[in-house]
C-alpha atoms as a PDB file:
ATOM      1  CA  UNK A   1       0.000   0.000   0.000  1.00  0.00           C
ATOM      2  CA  UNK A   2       1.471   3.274  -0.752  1.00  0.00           C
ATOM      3  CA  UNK A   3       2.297   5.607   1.458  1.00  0.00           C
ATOM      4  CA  UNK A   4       1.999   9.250   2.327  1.00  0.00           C
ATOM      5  CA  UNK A   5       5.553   9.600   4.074  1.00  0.00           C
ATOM      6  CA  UNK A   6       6.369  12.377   6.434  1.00  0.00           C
ATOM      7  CA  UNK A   7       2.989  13.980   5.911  1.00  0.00           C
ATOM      8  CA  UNK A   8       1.313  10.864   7.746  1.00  0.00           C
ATOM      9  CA  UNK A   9       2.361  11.382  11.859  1.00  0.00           C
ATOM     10  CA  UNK A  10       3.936   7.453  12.514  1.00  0.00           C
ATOM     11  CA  UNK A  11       4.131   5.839  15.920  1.00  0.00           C
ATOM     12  CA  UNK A  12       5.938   8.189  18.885  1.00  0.00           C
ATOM     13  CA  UNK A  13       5.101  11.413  16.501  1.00  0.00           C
ATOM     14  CA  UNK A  14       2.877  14.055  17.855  1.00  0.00           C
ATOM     15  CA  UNK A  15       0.926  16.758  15.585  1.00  0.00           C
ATOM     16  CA  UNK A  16       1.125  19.897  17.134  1.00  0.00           C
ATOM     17  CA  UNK A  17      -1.527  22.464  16.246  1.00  0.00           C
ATOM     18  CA  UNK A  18      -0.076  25.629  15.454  1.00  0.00           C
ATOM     19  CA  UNK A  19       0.442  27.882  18.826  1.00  0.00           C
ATOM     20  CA  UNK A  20      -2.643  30.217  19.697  1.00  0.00           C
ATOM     21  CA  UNK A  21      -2.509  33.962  18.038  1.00  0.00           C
ATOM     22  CA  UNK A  22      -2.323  36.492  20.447  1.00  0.00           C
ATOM     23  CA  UNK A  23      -4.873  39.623  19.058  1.00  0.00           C
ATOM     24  CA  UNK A  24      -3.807  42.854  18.768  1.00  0.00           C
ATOM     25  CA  UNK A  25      -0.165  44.651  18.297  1.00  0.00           C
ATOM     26  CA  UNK A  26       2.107  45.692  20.478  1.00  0.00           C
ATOM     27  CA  UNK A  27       2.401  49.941  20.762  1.00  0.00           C
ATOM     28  CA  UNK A  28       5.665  51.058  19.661  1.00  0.00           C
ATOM     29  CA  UNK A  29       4.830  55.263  19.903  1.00  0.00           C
ATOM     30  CA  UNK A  30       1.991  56.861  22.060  1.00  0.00           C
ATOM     31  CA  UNK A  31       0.825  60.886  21.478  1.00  0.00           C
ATOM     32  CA  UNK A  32      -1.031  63.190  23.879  1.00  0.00           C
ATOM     33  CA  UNK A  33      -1.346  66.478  22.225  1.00  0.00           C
ATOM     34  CA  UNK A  34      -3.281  68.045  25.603  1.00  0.00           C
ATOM     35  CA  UNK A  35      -0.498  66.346  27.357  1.00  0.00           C
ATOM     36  CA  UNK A  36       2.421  67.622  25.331  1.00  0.00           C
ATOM     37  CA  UNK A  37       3.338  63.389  25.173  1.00  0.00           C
ATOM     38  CA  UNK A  38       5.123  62.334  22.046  1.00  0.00           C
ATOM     39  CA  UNK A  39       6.680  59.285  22.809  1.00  0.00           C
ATOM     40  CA  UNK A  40       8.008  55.720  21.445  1.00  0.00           C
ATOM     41  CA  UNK A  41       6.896  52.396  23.981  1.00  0.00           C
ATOM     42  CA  UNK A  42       9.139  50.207  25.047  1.00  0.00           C
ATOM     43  CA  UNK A  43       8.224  46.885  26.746  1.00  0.00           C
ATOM     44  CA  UNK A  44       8.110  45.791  30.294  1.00  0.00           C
ATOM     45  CA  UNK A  45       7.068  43.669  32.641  1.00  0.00           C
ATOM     46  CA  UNK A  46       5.576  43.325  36.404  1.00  0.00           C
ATOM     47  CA  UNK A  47       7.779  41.185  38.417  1.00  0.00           C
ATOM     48  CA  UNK A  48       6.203  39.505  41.452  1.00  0.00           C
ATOM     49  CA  UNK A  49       3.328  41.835  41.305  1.00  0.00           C
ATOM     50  CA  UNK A  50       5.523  45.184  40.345  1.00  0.00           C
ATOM     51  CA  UNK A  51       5.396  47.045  37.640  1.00  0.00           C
ATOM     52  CA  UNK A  52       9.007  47.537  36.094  1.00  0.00           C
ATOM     53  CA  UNK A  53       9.729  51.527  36.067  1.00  0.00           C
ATOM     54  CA  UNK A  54      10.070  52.980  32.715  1.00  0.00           C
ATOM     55  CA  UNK A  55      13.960  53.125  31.716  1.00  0.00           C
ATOM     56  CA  UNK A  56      13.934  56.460  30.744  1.00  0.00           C
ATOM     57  CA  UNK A  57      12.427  60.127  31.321  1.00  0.00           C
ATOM     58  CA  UNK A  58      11.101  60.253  28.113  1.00  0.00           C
ATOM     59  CA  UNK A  59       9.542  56.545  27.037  1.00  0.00           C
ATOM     60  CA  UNK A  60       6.622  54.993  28.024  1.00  0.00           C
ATOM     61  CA  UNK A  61       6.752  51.364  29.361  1.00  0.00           C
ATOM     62  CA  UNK A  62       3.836  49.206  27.994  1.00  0.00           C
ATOM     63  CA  UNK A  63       3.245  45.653  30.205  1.00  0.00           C
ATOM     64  CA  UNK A  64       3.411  42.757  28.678  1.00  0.00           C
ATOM     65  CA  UNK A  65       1.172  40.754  30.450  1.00  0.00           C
ATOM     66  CA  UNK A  66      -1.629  43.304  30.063  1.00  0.00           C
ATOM     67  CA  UNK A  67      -3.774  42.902  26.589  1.00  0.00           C
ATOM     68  CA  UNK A  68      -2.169  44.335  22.861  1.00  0.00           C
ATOM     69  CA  UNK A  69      -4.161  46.949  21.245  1.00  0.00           C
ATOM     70  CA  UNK A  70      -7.152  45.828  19.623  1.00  0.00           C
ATOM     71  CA  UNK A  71      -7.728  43.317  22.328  1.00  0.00           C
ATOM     72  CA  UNK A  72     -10.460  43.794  24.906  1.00  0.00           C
ATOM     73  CA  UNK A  73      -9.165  44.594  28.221  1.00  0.00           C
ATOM     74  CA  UNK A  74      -7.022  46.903  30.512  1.00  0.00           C
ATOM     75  CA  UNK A  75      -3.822  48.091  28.587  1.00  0.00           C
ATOM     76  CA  UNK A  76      -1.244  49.550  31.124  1.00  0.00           C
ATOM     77  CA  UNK A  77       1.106  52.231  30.540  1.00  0.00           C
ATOM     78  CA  UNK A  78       3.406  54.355  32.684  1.00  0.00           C
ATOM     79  CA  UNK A  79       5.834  56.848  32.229  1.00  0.00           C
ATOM     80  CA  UNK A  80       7.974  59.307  34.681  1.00  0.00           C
ATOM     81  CA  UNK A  81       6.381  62.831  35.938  1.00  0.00           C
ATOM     82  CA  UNK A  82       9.950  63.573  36.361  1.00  0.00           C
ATOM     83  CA  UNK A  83      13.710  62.258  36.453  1.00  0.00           C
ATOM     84  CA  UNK A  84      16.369  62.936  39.010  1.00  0.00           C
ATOM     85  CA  UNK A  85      18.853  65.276  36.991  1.00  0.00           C
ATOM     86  CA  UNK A  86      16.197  65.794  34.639  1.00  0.00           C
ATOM     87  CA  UNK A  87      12.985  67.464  35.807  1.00  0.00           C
ATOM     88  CA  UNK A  88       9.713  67.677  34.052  1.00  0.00           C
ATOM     89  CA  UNK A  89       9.517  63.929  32.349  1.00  0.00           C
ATOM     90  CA  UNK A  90       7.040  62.268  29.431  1.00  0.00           C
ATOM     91  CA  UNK A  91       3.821  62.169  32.123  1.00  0.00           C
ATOM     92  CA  UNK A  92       4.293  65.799  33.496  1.00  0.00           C
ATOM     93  CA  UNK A  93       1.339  67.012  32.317  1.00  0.00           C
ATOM     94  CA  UNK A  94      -1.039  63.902  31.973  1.00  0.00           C
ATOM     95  CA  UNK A  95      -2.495  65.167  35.300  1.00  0.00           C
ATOM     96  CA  UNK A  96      -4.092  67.761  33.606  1.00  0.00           C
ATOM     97  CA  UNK A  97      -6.088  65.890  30.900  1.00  0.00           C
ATOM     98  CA  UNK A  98      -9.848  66.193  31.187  1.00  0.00           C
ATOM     99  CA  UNK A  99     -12.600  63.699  30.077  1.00  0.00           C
ATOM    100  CA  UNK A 100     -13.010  63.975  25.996  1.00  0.00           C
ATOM    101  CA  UNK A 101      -9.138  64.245  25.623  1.00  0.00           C
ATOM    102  CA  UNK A 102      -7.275  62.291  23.053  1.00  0.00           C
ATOM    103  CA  UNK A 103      -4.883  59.134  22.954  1.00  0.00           C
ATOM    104  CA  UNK A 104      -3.619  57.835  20.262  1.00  0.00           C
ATOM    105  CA  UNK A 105      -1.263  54.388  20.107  1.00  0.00           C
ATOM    106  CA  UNK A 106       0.480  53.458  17.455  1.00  0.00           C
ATOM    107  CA  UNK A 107       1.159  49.796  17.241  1.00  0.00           C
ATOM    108  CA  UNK A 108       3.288  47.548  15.011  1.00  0.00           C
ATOM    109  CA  UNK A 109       1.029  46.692  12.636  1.00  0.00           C
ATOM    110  CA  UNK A 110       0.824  50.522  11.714  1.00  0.00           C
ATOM    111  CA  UNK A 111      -2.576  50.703  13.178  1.00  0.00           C
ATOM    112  CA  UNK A 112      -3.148  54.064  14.968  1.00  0.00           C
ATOM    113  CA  UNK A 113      -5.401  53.210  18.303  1.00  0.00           C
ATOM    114  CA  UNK A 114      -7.602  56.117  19.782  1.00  0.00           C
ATOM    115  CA  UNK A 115      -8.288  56.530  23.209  1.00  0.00           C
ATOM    116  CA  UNK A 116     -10.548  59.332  24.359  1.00  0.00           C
ATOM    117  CA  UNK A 117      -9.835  60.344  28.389  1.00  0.00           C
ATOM    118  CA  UNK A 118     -13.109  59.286  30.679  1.00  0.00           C
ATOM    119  CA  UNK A 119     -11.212  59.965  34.424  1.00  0.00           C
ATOM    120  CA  UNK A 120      -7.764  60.978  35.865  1.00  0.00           C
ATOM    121  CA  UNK A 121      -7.999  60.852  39.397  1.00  0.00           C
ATOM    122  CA  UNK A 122      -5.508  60.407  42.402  1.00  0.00           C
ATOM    123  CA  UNK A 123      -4.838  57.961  44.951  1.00  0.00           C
ATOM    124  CA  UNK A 124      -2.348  57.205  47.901  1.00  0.00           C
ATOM    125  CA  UNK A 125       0.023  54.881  46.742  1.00  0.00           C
ATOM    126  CA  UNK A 126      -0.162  52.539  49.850  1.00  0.00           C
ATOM    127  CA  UNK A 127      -3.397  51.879  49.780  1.00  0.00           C
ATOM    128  CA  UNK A 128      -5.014  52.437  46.025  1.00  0.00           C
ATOM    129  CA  UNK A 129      -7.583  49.941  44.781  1.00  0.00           C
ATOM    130  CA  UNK A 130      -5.050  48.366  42.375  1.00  0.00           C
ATOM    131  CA  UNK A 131      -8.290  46.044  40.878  1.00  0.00           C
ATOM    132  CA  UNK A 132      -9.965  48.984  40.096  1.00  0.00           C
ATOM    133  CA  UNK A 133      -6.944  50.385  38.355  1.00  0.00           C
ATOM    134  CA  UNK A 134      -4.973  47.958  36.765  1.00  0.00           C
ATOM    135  CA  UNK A 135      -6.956  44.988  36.816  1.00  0.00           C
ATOM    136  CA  UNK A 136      -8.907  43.989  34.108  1.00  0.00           C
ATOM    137  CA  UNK A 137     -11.970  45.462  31.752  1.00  0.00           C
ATOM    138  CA  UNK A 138     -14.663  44.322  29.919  1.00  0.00           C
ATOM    139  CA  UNK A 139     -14.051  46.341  27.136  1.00  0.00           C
ATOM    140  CA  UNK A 140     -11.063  47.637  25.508  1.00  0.00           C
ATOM    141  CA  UNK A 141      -9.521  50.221  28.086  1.00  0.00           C
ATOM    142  CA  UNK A 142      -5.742  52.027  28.260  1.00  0.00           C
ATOM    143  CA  UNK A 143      -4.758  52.863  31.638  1.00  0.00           C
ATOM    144  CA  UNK A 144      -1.738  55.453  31.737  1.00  0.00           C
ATOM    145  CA  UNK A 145       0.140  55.536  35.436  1.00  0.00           C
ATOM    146  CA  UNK A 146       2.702  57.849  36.681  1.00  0.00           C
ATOM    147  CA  UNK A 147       3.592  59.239  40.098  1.00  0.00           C
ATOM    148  CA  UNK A 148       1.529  62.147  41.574  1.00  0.00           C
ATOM    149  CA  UNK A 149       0.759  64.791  44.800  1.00  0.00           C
ATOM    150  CA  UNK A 150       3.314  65.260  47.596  1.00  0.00           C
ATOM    151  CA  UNK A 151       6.742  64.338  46.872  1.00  0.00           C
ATOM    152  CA  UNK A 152       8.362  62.770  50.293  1.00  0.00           C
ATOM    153  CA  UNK A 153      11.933  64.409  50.260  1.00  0.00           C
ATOM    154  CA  UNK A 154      13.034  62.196  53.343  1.00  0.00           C
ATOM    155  CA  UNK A 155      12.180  58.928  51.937  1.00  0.00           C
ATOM    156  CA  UNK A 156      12.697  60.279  48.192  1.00  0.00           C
ATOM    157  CA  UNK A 157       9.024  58.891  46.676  1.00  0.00           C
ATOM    158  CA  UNK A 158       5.899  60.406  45.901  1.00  0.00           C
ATOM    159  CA  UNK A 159       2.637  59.206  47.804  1.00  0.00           C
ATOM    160  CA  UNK A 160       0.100  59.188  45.230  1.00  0.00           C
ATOM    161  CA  UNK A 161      -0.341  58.089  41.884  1.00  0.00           C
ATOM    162  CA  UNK A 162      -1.946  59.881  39.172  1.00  0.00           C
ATOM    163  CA  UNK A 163      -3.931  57.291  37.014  1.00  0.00           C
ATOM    164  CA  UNK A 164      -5.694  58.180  33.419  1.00  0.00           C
ATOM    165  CA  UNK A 165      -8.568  56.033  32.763  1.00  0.00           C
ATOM    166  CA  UNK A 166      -9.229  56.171  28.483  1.00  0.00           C
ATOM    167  CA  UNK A 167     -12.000  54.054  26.168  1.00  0.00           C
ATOM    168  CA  UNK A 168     -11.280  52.674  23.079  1.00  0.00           C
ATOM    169  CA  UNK A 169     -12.740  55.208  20.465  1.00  0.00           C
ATOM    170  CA  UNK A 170     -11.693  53.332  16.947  1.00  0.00           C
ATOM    171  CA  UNK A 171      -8.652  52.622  14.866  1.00  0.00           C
ATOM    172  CA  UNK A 172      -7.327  53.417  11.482  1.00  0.00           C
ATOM    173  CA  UNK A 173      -4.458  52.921   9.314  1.00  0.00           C
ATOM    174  CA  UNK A 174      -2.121  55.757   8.316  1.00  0.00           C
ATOM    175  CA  UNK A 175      -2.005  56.403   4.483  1.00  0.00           C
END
């Protein structure tokens, strides 16, 4: 009888399917215009429950474990509100976005991802709701963090964190 060869999985052989697609693309540049943020992403990771810092005054550290663009869920971003020997950083001014404000994310594909602003709001650092902030959506969400409020000189930290909740408004592809 003929046979098929190596197309026909023999004894001890396994057929793997294919490994699952992951949705989405990874940001690579993020722009604020009310926020003065023009900035490329890197990629980062939380550690035992800690989010890595940005490496850099002026980049934006997207998580890893949080979802792509285009995928439904809580995207997390931070970014510095300022850098020893630096000053003013890539979040400075997030604090003062407003609901209605603009997001956009580019992402590898080339896709440009809008986000428009619905809260920014404050809380203590030691004891924020972190679910409510980074945990996850039911709908496509970007979540921008950076430090915020009173700056502790004697223990070198700030006590709050400014957090920027945005919606998914639509995507498009540059031409």
């Amino acid at each position: 009888m003929p046979t098929s060869g190596g197309a026909r999985p023999g004894p001890g052989t396994k057929v793997m399917p294919p490994p699952p697609q992951v949705a989405g693309a990874i940001p690579v540049a993020i722009s604020i215009p009310n926020a003065r943020v023009d900035a490329l992403v890197e990629e980062r990771e939380i550690i035992d429950g800690v989010m890595q810092d940005p490496s850099g005054p002026w980049v934006v550290a997207w998580y890893k474990e949080t979802p792509k663009l285009g995928s439904a869920g809580n995207t997390l971003m931070a970014g510095h509100v300022d850098f020893w020997g630096v000053g003013d950083s890539v979040f400075a001014s997030v604090q003062y976005l407003v609901e209605g404000d603009l997001i956009t994310v580019t992402g590898d594909n080339g896709k440009v991802y809008t986000y428009k602003v619905s809260w920014v709001r404050l809380y203590d650092a030691a004891n924020a709701p972190l679910n409510d902030i980074v945990g996850p959506t039911s709908h496509r969400a970007l979540t921008l963090i950076t430090c915020g409020g009173e700056f502790d000189t004697e223990h070198g930290v700030y006590l709050q964190r400014t957090i920027v909740r945005a919606n998914y408004a639509g995507s498009a592809t540059p031409h």
